[in-house]
Protein backbone atom coordinates (compact mmCIF):
# COMPACT_ATOMS: atom_id res chain seq x y z
CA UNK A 1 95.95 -36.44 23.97
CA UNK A 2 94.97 -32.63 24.49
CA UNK A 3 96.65 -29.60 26.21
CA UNK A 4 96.53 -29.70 30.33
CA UNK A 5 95.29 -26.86 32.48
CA UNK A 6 95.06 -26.30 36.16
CA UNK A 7 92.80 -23.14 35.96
CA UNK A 8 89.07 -24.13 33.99
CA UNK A 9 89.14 -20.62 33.50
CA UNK A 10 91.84 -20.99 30.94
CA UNK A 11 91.10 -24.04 29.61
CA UNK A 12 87.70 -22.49 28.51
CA UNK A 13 89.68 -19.37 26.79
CA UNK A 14 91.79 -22.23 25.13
CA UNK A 15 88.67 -24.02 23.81
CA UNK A 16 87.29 -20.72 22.64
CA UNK A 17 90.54 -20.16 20.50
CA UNK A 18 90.11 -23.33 18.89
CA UNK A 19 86.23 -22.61 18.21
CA UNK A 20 87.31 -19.23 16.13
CA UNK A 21 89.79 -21.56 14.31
CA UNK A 22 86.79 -24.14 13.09
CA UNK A 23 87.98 -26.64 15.41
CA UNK A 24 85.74 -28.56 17.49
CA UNK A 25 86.74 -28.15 21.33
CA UNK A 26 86.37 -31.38 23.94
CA UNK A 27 86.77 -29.95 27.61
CA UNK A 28 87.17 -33.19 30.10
CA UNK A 29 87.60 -32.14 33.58
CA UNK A 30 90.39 -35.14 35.34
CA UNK A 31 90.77 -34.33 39.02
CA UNK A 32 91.84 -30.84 39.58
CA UNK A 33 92.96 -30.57 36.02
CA UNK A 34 90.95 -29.89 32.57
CA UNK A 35 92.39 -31.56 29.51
CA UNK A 36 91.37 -29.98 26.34
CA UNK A 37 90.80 -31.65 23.02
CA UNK A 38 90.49 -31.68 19.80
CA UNK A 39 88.01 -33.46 18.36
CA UNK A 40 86.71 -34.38 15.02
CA UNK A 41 82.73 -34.09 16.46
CA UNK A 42 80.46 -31.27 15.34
CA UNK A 43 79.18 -28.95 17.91
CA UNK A 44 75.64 -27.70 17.72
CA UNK A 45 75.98 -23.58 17.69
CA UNK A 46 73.00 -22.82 19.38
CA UNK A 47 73.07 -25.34 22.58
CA UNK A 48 76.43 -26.14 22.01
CA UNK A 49 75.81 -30.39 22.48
CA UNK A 50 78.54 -32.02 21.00
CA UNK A 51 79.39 -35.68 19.23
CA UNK A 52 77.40 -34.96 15.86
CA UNK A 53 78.39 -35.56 12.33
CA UNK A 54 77.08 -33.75 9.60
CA UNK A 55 74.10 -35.54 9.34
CA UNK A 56 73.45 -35.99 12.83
CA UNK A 57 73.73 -32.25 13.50
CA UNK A 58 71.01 -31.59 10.57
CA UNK A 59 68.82 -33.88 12.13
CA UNK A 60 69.34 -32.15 15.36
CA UNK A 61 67.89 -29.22 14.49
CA UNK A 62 65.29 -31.00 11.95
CA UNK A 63 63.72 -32.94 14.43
CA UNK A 64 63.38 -30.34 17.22
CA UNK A 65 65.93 -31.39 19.63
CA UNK A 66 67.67 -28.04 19.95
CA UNK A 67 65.54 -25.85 22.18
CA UNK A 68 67.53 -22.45 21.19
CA UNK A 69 67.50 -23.47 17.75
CA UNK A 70 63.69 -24.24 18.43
CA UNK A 71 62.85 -20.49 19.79
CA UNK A 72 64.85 -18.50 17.13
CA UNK A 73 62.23 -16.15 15.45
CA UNK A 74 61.55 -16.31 11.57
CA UNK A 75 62.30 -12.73 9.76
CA UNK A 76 59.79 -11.84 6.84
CA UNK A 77 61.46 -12.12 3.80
CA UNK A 78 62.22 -8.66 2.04
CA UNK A 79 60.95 -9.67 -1.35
């Protein structure tokens, strides 16, 4: 079950809501419309892949599977 939109341009504002509120957005497009839902998945904040759990998303970014995780420069440290 998720919230039905004709327009993908407001179903993507919708899902952008949801992100500021912690929750994990699922856009599916079905025909003409785009259901949105609400998922219980971890989404990766750099490529934005979804369908990870904790563990899976650490290992995600471990293992170099996250390109703009992968090309994020180091800072020096201050002290």
């Amino acid at each position: 079950m998720g919230i039905t939109f004709n327009d993908e341009k407001l179903a993507r504002e919708y899902a952008e809501t949801l992100k500021e509120k912690g929750i994990s957005p699922l856009i599916i497009k079905d025909g003409k419309q785009y259901i949105v839902k609400e998922t219980t998945d971890l989404i990766c904040p750099f490529c934005e892949e979804t369908g990870f759990d904790k563990m899976g998303l650490k290992n995600h970014f471990e293992h170099g599977d996250c390109d703009k995780y992968n090309n994020i420069k180091e800072l020096d440290r201050l002290f």
